[in-house]
N, C-alpha and C. Protein backbone atom coordinates (compact mmCIF):
# COMPACT_ATOMS: atom_id res chain seq x y z
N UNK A 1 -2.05 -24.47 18.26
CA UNK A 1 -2.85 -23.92 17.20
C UNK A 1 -4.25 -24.55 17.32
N UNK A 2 -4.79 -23.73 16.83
CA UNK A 2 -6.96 -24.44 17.25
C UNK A 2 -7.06 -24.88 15.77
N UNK A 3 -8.12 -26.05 15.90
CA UNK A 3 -8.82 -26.76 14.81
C UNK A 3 -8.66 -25.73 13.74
N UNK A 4 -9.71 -24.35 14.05
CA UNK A 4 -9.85 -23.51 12.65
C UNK A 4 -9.08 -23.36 12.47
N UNK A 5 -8.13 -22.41 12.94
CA UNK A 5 -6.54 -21.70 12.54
C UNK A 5 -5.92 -23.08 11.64
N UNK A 6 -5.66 -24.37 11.80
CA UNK A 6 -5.35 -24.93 11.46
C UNK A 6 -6.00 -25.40 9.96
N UNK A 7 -6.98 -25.30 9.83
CA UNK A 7 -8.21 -25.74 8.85
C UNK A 7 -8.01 -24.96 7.88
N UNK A 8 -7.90 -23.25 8.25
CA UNK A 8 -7.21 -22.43 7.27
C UNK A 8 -6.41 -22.89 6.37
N UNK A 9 -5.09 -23.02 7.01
CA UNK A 9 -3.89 -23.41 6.96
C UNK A 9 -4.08 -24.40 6.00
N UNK A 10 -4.19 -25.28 6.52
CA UNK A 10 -4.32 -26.79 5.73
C UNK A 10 -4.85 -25.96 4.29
N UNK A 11 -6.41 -25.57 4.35
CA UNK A 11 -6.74 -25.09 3.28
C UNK A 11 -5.89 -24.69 2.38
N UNK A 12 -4.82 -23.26 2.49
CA UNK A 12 -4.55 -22.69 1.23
C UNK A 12 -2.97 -22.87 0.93
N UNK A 13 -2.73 -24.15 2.05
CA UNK A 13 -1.29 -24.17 1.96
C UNK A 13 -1.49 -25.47 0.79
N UNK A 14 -2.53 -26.47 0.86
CA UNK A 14 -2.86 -27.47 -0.29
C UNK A 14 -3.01 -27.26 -1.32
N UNK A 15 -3.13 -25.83 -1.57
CA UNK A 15 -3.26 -24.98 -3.15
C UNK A 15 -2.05 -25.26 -3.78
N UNK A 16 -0.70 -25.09 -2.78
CA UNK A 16 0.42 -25.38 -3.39
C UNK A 16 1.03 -26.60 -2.90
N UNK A 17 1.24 -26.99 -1.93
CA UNK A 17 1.94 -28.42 -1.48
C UNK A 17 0.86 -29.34 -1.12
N UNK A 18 1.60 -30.68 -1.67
CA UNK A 18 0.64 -31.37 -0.97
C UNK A 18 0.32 -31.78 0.33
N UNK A 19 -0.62 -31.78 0.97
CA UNK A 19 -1.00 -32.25 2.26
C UNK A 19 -1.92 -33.36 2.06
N UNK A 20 -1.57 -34.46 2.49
CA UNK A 20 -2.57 -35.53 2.25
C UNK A 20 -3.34 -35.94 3.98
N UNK A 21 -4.18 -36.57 3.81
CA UNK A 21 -5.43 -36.46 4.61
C UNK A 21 -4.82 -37.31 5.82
N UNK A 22 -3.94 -38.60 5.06
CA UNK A 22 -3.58 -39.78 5.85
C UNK A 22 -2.10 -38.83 6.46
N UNK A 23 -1.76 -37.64 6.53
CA UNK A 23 -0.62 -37.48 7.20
C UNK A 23 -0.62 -36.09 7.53
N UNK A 24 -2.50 -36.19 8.00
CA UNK A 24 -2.51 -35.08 8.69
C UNK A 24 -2.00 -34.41 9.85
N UNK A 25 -1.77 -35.47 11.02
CA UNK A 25 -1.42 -35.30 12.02
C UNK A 25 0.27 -35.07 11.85
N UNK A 26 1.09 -35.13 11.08
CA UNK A 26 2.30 -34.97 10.69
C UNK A 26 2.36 -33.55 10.17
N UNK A 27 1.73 -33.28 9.34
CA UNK A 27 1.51 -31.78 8.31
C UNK A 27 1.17 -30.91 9.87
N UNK A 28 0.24 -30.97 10.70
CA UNK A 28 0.19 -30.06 11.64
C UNK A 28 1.10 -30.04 12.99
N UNK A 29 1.68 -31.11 13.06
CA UNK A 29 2.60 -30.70 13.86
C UNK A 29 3.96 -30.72 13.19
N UNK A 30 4.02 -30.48 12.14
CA UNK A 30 5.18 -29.83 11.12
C UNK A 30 5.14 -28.20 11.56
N UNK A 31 3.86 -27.83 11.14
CA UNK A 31 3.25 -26.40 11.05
C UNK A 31 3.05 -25.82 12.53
N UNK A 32 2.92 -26.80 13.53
CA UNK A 32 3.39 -26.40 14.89
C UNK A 32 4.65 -25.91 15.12
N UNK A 33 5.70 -26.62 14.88
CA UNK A 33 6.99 -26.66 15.22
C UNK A 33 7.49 -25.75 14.17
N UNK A 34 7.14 -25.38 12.76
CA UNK A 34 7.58 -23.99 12.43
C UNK A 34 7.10 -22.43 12.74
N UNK A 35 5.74 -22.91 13.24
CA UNK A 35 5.38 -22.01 14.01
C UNK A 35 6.22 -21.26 15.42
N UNK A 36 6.28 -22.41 15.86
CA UNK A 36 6.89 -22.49 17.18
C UNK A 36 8.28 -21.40 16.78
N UNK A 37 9.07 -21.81 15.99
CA UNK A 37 10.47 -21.34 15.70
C UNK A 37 10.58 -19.84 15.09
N UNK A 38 9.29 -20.04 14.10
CA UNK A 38 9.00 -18.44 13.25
C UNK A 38 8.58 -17.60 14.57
N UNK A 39 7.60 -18.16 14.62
CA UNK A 39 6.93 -16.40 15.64
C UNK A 39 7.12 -16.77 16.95
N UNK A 40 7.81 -17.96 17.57
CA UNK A 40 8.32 -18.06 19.33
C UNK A 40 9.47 -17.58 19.53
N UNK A 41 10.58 -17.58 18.40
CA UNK A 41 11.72 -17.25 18.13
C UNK A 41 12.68 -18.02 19.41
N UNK A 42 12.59 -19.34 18.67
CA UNK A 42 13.00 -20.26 19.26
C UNK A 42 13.74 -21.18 18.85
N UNK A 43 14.73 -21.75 18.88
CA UNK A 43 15.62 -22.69 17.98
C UNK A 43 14.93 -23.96 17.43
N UNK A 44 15.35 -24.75 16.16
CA UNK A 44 14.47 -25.89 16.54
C UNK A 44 15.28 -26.91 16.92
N UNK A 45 16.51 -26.89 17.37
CA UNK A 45 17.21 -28.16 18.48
C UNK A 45 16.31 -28.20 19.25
N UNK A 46 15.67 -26.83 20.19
CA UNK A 46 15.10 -26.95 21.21
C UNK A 46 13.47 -27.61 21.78
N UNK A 47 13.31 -27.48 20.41
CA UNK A 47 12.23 -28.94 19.91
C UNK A 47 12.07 -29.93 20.47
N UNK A 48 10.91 -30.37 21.43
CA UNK A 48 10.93 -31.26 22.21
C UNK A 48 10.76 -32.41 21.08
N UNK A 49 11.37 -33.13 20.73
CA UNK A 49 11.05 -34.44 19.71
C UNK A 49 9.73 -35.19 19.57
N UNK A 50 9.21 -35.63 21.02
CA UNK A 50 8.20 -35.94 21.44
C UNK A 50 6.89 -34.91 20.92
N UNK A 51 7.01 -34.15 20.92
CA UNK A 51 5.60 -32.99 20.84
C UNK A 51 5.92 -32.62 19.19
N UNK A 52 6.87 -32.40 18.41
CA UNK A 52 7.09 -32.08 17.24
C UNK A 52 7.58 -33.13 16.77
N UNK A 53 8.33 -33.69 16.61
CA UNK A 53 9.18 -35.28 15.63
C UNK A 53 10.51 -34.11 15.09
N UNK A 54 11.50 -34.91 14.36
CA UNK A 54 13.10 -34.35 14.58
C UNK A 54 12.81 -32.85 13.75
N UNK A 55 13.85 -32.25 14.42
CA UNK A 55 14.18 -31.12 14.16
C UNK A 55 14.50 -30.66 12.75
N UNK A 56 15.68 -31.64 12.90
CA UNK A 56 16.04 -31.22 11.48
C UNK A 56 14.93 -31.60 10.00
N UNK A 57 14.36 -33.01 9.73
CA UNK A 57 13.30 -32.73 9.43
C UNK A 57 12.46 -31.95 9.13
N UNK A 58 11.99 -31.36 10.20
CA UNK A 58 11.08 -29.54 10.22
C UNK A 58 11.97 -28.85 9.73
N UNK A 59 12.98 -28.95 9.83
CA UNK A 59 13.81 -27.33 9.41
C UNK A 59 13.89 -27.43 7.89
N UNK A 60 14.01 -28.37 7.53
CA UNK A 60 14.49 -28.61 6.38
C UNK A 60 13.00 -28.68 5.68
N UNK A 61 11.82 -29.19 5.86
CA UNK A 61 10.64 -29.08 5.38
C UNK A 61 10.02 -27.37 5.34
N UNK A 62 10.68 -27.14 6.48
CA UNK A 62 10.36 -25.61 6.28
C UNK A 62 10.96 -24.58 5.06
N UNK A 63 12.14 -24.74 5.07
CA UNK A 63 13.39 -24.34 4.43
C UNK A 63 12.44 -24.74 2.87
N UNK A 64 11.87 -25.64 2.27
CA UNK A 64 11.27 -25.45 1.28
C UNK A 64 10.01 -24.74 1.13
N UNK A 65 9.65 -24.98 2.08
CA UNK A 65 8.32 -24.34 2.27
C UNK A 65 8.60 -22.51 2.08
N UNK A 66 9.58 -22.09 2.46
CA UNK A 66 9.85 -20.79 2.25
C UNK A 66 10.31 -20.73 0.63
N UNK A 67 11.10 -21.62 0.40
CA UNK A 67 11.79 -21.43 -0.98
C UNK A 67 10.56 -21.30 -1.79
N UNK A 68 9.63 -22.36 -1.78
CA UNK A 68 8.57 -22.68 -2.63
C UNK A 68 7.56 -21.45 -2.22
N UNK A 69 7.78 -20.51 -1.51
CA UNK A 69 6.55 -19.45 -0.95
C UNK A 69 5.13 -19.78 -0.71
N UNK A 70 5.65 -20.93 0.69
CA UNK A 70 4.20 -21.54 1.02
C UNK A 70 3.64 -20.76 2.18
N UNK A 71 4.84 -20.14 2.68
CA UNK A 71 4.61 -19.22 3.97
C UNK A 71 3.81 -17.71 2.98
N UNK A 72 4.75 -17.30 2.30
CA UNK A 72 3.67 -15.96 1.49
C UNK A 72 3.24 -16.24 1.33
N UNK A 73 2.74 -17.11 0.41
CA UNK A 73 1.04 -17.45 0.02
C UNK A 73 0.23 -17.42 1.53
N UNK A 74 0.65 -18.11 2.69
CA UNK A 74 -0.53 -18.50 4.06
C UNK A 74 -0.88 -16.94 3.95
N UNK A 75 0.08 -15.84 4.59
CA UNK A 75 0.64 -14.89 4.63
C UNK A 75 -0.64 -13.46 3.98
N UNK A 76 -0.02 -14.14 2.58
CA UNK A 76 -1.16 -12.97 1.68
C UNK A 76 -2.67 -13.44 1.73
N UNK A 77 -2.95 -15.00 1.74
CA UNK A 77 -4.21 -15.37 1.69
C UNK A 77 -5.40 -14.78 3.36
N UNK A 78 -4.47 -14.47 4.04
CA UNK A 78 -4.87 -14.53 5.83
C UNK A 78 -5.04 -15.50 6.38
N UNK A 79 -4.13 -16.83 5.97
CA UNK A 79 -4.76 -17.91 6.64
C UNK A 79 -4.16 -18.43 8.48
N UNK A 80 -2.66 -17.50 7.86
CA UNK A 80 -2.06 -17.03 9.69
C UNK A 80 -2.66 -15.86 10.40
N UNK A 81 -2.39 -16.00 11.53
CA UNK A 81 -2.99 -14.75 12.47
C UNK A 81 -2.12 -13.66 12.38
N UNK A 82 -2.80 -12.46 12.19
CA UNK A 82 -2.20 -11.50 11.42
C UNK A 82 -0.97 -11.27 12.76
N UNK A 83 -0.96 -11.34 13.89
CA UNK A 83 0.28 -10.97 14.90
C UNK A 83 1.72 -12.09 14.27
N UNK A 84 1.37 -13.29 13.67
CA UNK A 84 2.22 -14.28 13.22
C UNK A 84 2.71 -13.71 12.27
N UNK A 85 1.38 -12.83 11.12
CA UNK A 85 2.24 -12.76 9.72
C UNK A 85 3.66 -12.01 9.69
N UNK A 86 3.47 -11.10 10.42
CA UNK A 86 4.73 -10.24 10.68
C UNK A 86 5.96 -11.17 10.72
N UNK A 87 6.17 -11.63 11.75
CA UNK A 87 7.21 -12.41 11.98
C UNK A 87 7.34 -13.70 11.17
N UNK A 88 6.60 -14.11 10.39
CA UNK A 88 6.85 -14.80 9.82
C UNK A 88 7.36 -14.51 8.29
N UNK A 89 6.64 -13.44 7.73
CA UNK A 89 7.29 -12.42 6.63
C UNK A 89 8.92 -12.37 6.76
N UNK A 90 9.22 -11.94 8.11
CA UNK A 90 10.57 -11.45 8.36
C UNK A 90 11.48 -12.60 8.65
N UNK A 91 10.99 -13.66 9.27
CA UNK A 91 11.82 -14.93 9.34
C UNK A 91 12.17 -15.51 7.66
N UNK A 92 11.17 -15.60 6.67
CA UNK A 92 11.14 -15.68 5.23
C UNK A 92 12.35 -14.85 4.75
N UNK A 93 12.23 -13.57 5.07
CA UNK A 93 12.99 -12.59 4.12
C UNK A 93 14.77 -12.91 4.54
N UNK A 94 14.65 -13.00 6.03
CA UNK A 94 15.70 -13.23 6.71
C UNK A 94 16.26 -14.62 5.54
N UNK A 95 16.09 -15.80 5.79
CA UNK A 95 16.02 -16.81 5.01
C UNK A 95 16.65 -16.98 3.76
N UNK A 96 15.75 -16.33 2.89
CA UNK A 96 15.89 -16.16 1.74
C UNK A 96 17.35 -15.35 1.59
N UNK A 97 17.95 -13.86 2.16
CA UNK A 97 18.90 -13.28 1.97
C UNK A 97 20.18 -14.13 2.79
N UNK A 98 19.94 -14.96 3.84
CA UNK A 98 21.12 -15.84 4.07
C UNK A 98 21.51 -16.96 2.65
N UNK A 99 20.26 -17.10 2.03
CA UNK A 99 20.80 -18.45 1.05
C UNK A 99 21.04 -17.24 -0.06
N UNK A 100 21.04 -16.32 -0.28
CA UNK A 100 21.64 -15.28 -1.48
C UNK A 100 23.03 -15.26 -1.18
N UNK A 101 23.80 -14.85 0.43
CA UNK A 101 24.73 -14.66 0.62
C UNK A 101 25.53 -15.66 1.01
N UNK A 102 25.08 -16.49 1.02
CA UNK A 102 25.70 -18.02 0.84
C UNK A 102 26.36 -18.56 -0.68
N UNK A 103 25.27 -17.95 -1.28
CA UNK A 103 25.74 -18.73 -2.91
C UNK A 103 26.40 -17.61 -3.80
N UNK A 104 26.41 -16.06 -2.91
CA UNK A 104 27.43 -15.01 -3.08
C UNK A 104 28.78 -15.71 -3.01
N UNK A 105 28.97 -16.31 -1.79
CA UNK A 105 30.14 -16.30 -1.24
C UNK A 105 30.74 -17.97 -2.07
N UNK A 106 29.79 -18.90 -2.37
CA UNK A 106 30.30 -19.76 -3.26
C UNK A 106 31.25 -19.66 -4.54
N UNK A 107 30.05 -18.42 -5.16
CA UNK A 107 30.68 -17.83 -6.19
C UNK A 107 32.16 -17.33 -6.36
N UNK A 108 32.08 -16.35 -5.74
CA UNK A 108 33.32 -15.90 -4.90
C UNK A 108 34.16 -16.83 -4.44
N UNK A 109 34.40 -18.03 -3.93
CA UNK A 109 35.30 -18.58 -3.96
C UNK A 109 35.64 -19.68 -4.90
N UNK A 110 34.21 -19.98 -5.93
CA UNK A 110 34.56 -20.74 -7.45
C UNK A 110 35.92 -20.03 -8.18
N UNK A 111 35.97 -18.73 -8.05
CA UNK A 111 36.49 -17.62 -8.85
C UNK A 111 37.45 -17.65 -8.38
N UNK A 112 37.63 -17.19 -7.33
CA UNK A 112 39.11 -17.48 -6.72
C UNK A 112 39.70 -18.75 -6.68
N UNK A 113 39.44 -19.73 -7.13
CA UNK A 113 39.92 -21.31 -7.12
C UNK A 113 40.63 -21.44 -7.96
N UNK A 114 39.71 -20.88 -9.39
CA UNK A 114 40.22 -20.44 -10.75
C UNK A 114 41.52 -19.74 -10.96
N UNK A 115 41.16 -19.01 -10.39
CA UNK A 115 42.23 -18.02 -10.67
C UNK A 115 43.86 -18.90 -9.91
N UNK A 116 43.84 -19.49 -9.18
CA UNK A 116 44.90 -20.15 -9.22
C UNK A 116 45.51 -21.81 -9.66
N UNK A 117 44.45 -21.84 -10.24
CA UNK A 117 44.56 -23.00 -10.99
C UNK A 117 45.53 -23.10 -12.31
């Protein structure tokens, strides 16, 4: 990612999360490595550790970052490159309907627990 693209970023993603100054270099290669995964369509095991820091980490920083709609906000503001927004919209939506049908299926088996209790 280049300085600007990044500068964006930083910009309107600080509207909602914090990004602090002293952990800049962390915040952008956070935003590398979800990059990398959103629009490379790439696992993040496959995350070189060295060039990004742990995986799971990112995934899981990401994973809020969608919940909290830090990606729509980049998204609607233009602060990603519009070839990214796409895929990154759809990695979001994707996301979001796995953790619906996850806590479907919780439900669903709260209920059935019940019922033989």
């Amino acid at each position: 990612m280049r300085d600007e693209e990044w500068a964006a970023i930083r910009s309107v993603a600080s509207e909602i999360v914090l990004l602090r100054a002293v952990h800049d270099g962390n915040d952008r290669r956070f935003v590398n490595a979800a990059l990398s995964v959103m629009v490379g369509n790439c696992y993040w095991m496959s995350l070189p550790p060295e060039q990004f820091g742990d995986w799971k980490s990112n995934r899981s920083r990401n994973d809020r970052w969608i919940e909290r709609g830090v990606w729509a906000h980049l998204v609607e503001r233009g602060a990603v490159a519009e070839e990214w927004s796409r895929k990154i919209a759809e990695r979001s939506d994707r996301h979001r309907r796995q953790k619906q049908r996850r806590a479907t299926r919780r439900r669903v088996k709260l209920l059935d627990d019940d019922r033989w209790e």
